[in-house]
PDB file of N, CA and C in Angstrom:
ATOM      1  N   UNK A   1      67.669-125.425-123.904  1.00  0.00           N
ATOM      2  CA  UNK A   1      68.311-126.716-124.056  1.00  0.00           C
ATOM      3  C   UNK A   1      67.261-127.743-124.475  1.00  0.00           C
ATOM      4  N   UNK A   2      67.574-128.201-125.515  1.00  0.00           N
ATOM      5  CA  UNK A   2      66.555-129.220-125.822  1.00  0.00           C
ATOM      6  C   UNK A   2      66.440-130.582-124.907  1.00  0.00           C
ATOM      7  N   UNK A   3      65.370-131.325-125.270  1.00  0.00           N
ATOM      8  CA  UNK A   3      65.514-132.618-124.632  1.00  0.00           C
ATOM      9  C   UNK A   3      65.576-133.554-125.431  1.00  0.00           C
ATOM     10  N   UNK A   4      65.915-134.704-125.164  1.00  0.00           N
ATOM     11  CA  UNK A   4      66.283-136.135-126.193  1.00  0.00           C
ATOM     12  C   UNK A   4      65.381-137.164-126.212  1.00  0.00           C
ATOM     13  N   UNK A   5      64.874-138.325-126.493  1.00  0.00           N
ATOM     14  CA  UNK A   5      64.215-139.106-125.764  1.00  0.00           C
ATOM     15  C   UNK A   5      64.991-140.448-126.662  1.00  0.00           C
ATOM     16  N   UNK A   6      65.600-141.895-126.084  1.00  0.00           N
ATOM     17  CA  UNK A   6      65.485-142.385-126.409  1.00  0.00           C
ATOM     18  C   UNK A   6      64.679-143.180-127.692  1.00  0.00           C
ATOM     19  N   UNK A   7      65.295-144.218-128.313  1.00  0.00           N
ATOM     20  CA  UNK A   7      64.031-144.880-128.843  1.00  0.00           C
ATOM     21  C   UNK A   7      63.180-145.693-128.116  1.00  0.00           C
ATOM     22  N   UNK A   8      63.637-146.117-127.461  1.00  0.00           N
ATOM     23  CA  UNK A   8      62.611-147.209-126.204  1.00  0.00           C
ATOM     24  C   UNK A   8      61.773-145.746-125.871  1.00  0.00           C
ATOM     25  N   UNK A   9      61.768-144.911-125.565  1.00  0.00           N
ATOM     26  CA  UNK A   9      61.103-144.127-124.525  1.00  0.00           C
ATOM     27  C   UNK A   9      59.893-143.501-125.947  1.00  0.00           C
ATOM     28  N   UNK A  10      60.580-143.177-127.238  1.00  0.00           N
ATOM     29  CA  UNK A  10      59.542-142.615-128.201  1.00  0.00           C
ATOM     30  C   UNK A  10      58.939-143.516-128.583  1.00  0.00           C
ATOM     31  N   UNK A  11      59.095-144.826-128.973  1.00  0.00           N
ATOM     32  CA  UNK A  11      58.421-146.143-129.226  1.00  0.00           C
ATOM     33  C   UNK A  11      56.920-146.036-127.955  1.00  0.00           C
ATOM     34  N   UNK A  12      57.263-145.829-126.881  1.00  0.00           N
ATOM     35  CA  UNK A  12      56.468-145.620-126.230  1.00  0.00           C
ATOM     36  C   UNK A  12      55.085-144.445-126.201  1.00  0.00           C
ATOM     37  N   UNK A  13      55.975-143.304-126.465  1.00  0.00           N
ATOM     38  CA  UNK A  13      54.911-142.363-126.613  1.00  0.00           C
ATOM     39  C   UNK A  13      54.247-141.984-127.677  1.00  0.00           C
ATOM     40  N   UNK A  14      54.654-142.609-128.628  1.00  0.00           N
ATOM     41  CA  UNK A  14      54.204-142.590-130.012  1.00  0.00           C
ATOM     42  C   UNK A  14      53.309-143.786-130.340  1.00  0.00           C
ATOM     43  N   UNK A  15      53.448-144.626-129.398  1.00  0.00           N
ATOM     44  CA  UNK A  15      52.858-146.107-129.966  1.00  0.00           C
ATOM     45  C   UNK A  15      53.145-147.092-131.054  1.00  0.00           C
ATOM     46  N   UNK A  16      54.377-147.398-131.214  1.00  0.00           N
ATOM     47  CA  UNK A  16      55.248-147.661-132.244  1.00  0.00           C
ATOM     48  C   UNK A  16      55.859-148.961-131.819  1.00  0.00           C
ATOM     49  N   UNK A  17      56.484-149.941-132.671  1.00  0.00           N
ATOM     50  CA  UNK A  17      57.277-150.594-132.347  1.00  0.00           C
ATOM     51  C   UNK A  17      58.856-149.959-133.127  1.00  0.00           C
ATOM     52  N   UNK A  18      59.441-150.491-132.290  1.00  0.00           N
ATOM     53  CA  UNK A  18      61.027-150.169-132.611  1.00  0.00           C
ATOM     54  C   UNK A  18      61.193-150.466-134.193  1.00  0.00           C
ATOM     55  N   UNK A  19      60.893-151.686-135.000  1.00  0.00           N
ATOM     56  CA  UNK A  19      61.200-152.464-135.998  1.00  0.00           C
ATOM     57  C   UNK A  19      60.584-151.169-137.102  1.00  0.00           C
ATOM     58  N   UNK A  20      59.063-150.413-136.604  1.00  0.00           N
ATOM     59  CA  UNK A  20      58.532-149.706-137.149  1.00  0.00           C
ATOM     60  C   UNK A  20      59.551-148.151-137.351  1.00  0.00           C
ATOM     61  N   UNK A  21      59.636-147.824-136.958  1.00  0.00           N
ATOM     62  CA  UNK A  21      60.336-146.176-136.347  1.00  0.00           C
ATOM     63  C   UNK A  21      61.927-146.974-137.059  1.00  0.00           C
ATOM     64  N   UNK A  22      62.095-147.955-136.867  1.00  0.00           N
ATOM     65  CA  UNK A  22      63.856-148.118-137.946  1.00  0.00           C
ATOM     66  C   UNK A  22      63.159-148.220-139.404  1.00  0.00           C
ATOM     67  N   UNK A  23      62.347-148.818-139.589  1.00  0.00           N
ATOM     68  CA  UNK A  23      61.817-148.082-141.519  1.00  0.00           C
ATOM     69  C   UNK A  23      61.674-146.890-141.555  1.00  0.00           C
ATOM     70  N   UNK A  24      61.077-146.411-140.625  1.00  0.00           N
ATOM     71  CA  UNK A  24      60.712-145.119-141.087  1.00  0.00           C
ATOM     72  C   UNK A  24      61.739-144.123-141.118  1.00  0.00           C
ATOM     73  N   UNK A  25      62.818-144.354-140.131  1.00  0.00           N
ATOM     74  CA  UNK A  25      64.448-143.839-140.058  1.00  0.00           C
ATOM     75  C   UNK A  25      65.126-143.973-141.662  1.00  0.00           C
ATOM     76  N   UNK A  26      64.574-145.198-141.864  1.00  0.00           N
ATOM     77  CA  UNK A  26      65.383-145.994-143.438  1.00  0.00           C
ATOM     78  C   UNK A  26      65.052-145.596-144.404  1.00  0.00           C
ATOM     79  N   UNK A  27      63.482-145.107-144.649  1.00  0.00           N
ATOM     80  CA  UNK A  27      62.762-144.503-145.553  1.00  0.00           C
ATOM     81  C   UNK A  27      63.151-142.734-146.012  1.00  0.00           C
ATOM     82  N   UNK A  28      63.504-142.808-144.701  1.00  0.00           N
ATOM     83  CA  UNK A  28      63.736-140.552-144.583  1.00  0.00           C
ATOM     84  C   UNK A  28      62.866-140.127-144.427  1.00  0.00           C
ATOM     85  N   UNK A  29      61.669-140.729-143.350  1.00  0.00           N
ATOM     86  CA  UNK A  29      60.581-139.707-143.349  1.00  0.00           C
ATOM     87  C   UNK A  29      60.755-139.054-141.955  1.00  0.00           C
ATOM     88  N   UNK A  30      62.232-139.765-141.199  1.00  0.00           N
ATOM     89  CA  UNK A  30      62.039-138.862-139.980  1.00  0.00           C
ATOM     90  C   UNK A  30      63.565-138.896-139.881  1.00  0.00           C
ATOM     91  N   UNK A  31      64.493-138.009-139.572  1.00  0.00           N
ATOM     92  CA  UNK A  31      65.873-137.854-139.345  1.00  0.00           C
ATOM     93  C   UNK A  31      66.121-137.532-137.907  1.00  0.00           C
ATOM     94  N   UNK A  32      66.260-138.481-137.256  1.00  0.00           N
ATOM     95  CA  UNK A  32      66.678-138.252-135.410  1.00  0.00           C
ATOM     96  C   UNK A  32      68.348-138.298-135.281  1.00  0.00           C
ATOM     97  N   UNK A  33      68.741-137.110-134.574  1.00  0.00           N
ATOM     98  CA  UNK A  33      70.491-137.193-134.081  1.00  0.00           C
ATOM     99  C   UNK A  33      70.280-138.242-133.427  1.00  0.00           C
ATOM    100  N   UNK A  34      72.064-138.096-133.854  1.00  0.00           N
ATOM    101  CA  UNK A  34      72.650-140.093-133.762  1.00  0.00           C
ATOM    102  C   UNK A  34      73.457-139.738-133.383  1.00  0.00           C
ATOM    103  N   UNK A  35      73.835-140.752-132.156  1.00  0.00           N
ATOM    104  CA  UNK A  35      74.975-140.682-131.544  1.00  0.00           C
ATOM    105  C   UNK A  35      75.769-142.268-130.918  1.00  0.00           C
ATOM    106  N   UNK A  36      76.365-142.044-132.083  1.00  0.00           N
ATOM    107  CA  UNK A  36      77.143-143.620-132.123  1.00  0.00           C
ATOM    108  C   UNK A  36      76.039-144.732-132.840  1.00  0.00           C
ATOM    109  N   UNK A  37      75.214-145.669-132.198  1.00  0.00           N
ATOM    110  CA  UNK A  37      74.481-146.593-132.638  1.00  0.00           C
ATOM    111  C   UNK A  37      72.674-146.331-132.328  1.00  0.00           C
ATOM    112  N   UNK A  38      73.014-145.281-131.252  1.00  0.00           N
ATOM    113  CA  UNK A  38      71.983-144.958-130.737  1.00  0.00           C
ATOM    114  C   UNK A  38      70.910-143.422-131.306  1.00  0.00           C
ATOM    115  N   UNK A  39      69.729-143.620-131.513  1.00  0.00           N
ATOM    116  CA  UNK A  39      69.188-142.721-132.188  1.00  0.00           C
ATOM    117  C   UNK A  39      68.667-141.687-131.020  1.00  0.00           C
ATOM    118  N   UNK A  40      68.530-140.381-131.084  1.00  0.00           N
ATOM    119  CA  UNK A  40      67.739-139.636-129.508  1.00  0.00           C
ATOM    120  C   UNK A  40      67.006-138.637-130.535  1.00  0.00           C
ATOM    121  N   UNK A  41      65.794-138.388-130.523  1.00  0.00           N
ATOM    122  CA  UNK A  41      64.515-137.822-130.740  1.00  0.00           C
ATOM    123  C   UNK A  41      64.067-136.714-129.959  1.00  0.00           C
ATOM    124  N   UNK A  42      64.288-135.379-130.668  1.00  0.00           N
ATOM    125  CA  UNK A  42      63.643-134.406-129.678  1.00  0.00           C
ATOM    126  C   UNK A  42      62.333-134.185-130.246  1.00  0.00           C
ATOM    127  N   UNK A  43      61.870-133.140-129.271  1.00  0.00           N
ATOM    128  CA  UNK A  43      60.185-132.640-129.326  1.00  0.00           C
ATOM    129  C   UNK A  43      59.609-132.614-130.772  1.00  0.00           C
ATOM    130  N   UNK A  44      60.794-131.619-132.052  1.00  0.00           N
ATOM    131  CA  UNK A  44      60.495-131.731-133.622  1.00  0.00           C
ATOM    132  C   UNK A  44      59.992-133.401-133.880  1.00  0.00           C
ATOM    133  N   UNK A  45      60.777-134.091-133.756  1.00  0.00           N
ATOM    134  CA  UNK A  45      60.579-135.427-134.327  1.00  0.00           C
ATOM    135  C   UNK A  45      59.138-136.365-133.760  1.00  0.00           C
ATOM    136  N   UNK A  46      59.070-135.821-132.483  1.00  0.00           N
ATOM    137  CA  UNK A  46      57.985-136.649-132.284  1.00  0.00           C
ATOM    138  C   UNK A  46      57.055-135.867-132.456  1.00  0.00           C
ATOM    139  N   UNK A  47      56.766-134.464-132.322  1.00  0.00           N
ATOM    140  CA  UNK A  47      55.610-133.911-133.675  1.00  0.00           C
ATOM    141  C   UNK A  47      55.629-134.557-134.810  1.00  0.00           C
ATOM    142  N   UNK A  48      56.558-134.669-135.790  1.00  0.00           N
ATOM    143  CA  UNK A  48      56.327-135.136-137.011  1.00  0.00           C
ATOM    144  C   UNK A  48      56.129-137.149-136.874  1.00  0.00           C
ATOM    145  N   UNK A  49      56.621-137.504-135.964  1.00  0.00           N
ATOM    146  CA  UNK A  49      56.104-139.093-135.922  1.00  0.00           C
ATOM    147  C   UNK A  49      54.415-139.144-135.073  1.00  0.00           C
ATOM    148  N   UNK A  50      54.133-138.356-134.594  1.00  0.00           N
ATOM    149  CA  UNK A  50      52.486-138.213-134.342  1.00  0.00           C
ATOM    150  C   UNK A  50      51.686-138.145-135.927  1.00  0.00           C
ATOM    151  N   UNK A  51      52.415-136.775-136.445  1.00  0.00           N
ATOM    152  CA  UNK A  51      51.694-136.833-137.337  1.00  0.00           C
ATOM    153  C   UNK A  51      51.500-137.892-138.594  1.00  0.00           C
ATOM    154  N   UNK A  52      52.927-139.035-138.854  1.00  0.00           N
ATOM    155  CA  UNK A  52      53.135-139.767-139.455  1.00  0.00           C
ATOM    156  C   UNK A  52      52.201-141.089-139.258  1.00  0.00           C
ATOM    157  N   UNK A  53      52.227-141.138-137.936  1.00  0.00           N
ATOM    158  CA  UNK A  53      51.278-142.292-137.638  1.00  0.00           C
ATOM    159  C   UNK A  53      49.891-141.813-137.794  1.00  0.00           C
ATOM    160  N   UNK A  54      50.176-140.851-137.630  1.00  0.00           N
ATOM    161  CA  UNK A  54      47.998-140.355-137.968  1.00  0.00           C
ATOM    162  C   UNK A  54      48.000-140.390-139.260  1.00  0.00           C
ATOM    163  N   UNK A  55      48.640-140.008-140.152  1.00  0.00           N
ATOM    164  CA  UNK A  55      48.575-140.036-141.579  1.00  0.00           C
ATOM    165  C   UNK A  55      48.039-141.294-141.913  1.00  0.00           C
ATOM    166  N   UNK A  56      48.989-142.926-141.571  1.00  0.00           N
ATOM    167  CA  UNK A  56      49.140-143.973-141.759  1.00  0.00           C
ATOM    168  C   UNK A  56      47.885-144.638-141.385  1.00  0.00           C
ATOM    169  N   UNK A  57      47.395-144.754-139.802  1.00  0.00           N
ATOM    170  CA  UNK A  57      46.615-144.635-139.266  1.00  0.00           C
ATOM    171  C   UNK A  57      44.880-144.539-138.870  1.00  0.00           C
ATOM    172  N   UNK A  58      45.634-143.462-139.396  1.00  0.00           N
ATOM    173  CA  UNK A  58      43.797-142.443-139.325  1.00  0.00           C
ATOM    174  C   UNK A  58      43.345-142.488-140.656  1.00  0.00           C
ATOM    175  N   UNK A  59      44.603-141.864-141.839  1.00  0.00           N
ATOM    176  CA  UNK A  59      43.881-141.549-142.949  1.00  0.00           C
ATOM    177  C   UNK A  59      44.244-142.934-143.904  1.00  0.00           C
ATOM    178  N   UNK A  60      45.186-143.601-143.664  1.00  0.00           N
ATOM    179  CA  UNK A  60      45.579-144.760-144.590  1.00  0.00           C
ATOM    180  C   UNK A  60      46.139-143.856-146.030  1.00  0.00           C
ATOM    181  N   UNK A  61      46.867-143.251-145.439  1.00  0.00           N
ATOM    182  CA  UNK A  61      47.999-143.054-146.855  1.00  0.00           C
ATOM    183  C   UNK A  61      49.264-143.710-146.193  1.00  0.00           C
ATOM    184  N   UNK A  62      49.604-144.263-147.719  1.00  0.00           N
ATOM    185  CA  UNK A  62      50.959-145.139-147.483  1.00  0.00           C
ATOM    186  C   UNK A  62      52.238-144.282-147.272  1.00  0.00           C
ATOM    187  N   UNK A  63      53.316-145.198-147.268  1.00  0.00           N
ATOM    188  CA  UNK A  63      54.701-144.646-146.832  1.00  0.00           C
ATOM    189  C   UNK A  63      55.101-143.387-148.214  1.00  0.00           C
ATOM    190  N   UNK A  64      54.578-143.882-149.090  1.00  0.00           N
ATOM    191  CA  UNK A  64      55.459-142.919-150.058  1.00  0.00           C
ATOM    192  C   UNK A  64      54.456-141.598-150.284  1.00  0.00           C
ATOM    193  N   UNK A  65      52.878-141.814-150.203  1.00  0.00           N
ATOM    194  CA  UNK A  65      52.240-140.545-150.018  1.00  0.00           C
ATOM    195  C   UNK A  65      52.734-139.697-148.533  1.00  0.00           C
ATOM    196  N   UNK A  66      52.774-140.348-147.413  1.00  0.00           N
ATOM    197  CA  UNK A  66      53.311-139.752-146.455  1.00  0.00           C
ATOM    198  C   UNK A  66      54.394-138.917-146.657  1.00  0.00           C
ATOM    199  N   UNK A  67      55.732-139.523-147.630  1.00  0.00           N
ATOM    200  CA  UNK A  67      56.826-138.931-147.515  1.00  0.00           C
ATOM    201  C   UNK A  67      56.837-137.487-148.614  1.00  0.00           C
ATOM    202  N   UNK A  68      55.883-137.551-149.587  1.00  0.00           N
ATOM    203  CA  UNK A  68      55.217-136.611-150.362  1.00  0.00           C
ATOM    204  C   UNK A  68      54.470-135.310-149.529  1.00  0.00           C
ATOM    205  N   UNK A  69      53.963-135.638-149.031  1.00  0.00           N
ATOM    206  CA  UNK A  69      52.781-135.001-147.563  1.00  0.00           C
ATOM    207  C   UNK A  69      54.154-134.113-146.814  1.00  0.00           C
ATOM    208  N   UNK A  70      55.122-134.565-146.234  1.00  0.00           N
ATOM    209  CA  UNK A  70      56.074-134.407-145.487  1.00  0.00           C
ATOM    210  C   UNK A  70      57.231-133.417-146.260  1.00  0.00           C
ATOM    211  N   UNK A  71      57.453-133.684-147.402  1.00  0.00           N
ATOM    212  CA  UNK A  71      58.209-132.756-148.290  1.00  0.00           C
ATOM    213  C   UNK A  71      57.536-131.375-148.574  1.00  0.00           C
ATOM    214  N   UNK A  72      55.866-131.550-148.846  1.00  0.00           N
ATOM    215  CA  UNK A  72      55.243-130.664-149.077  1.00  0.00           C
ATOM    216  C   UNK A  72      54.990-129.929-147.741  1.00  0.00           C
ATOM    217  N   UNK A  73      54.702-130.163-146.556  1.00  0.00           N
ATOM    218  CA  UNK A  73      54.927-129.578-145.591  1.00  0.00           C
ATOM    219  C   UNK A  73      56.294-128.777-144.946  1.00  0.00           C
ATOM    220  N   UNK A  74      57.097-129.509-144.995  1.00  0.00           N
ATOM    221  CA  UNK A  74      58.646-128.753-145.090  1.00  0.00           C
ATOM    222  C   UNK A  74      59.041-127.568-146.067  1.00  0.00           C
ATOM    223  N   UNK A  75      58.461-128.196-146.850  1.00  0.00           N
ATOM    224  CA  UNK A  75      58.857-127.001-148.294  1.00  0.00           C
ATOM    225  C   UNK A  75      57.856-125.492-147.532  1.00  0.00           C
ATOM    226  N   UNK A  76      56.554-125.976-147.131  1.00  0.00           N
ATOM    227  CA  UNK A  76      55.759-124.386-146.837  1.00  0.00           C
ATOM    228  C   UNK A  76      56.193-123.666-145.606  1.00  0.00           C
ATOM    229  N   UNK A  77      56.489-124.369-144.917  1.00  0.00           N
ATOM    230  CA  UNK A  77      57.545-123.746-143.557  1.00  0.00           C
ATOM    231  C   UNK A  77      58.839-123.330-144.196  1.00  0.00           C
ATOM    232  N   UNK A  78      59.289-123.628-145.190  1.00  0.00           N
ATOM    233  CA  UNK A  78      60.400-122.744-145.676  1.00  0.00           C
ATOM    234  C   UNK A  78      60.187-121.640-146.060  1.00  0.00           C
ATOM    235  N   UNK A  79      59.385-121.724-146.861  1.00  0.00           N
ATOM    236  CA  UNK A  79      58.537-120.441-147.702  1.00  0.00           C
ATOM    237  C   UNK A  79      58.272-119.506-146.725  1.00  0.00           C
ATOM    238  N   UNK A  80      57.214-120.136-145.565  1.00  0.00           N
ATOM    239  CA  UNK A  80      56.955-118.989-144.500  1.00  0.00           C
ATOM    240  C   UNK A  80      58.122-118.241-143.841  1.00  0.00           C
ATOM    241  N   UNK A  81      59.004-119.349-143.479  1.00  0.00           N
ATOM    242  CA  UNK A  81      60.182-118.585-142.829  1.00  0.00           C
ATOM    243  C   UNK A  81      60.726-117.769-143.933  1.00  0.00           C
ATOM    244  N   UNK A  82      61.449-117.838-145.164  1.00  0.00           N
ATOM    245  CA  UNK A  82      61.556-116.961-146.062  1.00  0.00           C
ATOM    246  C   UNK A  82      60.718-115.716-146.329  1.00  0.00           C
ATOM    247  N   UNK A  83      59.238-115.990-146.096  1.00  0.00           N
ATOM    248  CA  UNK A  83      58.400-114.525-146.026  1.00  0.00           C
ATOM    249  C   UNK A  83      58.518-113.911-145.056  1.00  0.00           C
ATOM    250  N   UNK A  84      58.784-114.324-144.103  1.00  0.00           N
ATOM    251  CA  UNK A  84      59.104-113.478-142.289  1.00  0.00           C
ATOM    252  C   UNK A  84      60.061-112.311-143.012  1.00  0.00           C
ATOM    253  N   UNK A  85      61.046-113.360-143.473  1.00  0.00           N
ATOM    254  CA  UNK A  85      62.849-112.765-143.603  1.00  0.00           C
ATOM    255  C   UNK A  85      62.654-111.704-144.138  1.00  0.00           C
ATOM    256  N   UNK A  86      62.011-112.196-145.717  1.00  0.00           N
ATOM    257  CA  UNK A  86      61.503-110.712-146.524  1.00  0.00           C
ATOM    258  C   UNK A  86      60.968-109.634-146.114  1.00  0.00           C
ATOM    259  N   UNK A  87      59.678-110.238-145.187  1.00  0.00           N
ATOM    260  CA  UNK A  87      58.732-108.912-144.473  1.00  0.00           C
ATOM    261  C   UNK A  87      59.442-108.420-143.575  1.00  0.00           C
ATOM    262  N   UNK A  88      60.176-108.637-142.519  1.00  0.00           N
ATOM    263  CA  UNK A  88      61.530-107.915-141.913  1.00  0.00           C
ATOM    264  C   UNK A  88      62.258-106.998-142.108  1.00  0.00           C
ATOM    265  N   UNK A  89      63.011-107.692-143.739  1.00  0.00           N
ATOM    266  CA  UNK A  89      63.248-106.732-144.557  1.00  0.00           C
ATOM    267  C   UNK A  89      63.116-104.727-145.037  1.00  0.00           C
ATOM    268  N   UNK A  90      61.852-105.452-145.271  1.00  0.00           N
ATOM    269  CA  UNK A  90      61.061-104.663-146.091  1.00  0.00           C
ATOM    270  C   UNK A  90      60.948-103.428-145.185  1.00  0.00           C
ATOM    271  N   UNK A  91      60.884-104.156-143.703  1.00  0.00           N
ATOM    272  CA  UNK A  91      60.297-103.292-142.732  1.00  0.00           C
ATOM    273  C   UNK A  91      61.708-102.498-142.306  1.00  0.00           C
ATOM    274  N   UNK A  92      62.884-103.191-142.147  1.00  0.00           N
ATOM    275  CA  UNK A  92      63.608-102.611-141.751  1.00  0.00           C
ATOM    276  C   UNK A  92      63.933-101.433-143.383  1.00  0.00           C
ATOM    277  N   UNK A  93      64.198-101.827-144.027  1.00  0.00           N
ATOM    278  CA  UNK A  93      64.179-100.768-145.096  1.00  0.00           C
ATOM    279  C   UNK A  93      63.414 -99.488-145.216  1.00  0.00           C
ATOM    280  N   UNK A  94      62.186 -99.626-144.403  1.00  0.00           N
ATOM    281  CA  UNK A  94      61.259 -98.330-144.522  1.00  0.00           C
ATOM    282  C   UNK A  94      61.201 -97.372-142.945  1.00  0.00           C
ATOM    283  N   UNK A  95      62.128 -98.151-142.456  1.00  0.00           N
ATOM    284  CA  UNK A  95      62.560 -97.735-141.196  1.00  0.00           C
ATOM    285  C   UNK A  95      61.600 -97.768-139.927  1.00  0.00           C
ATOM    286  N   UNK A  96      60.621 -99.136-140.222  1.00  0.00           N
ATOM    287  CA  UNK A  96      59.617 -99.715-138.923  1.00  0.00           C
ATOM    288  C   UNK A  96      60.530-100.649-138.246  1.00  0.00           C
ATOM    289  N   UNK A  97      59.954-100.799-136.698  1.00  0.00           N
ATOM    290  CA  UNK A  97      60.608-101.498-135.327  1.00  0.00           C
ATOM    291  C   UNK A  97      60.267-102.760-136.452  1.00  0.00           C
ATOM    292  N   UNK A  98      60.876-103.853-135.978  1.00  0.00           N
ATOM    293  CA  UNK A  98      61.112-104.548-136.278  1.00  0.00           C
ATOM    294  C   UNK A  98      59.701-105.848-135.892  1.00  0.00           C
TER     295      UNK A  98
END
């Protein structure tokens, strides 16, 4: 079962202001379930808003290199999960445990 966290509560652990984390909602660099008016943030999201603010932060790339950074990261976790699928595959085809 996952857990949720408010925005008051991720504003907090992220070090964020609210005004901040609604651009970045507005922009698409972070998609949190919504429920009604209210946004709730699980564990995925505030990995990727750690890493957003370190980007910003630490390295000083802007919002639109970030959201570049973030596509390109998504895209290679697809890929990987797609190579699992394949190598699975492959394996179940040659008749290895899985």
């Amino acid at each position: 079962m996952a857990i949720y966290y408010e925005m008051k509560v991720i504003c907090e652990k992220v070090g964020l202001s609210p005004k901040t984390l609604r651009v970045w909602i507005e922009e698409g660099l972070i998609a949190p379930r919504r429920e009604g008016r209210r946004y709730l943030f699980d564990e995925d999201d505030l990995k990727r808003l750690l890493l957003i603010r370190r980007l910003r932060d630490d390295l000083g790339v802007n919002l639109a290199g970030i959201d570049i950074i973030l596509q390109l990261l998504d895209r290679i976790a697809s890929l990987e999960e797609e190579l699992a699928m394949l190598r699975q595959q492959i394996d179940t085809s040659k008749g290895l445990p899985a």
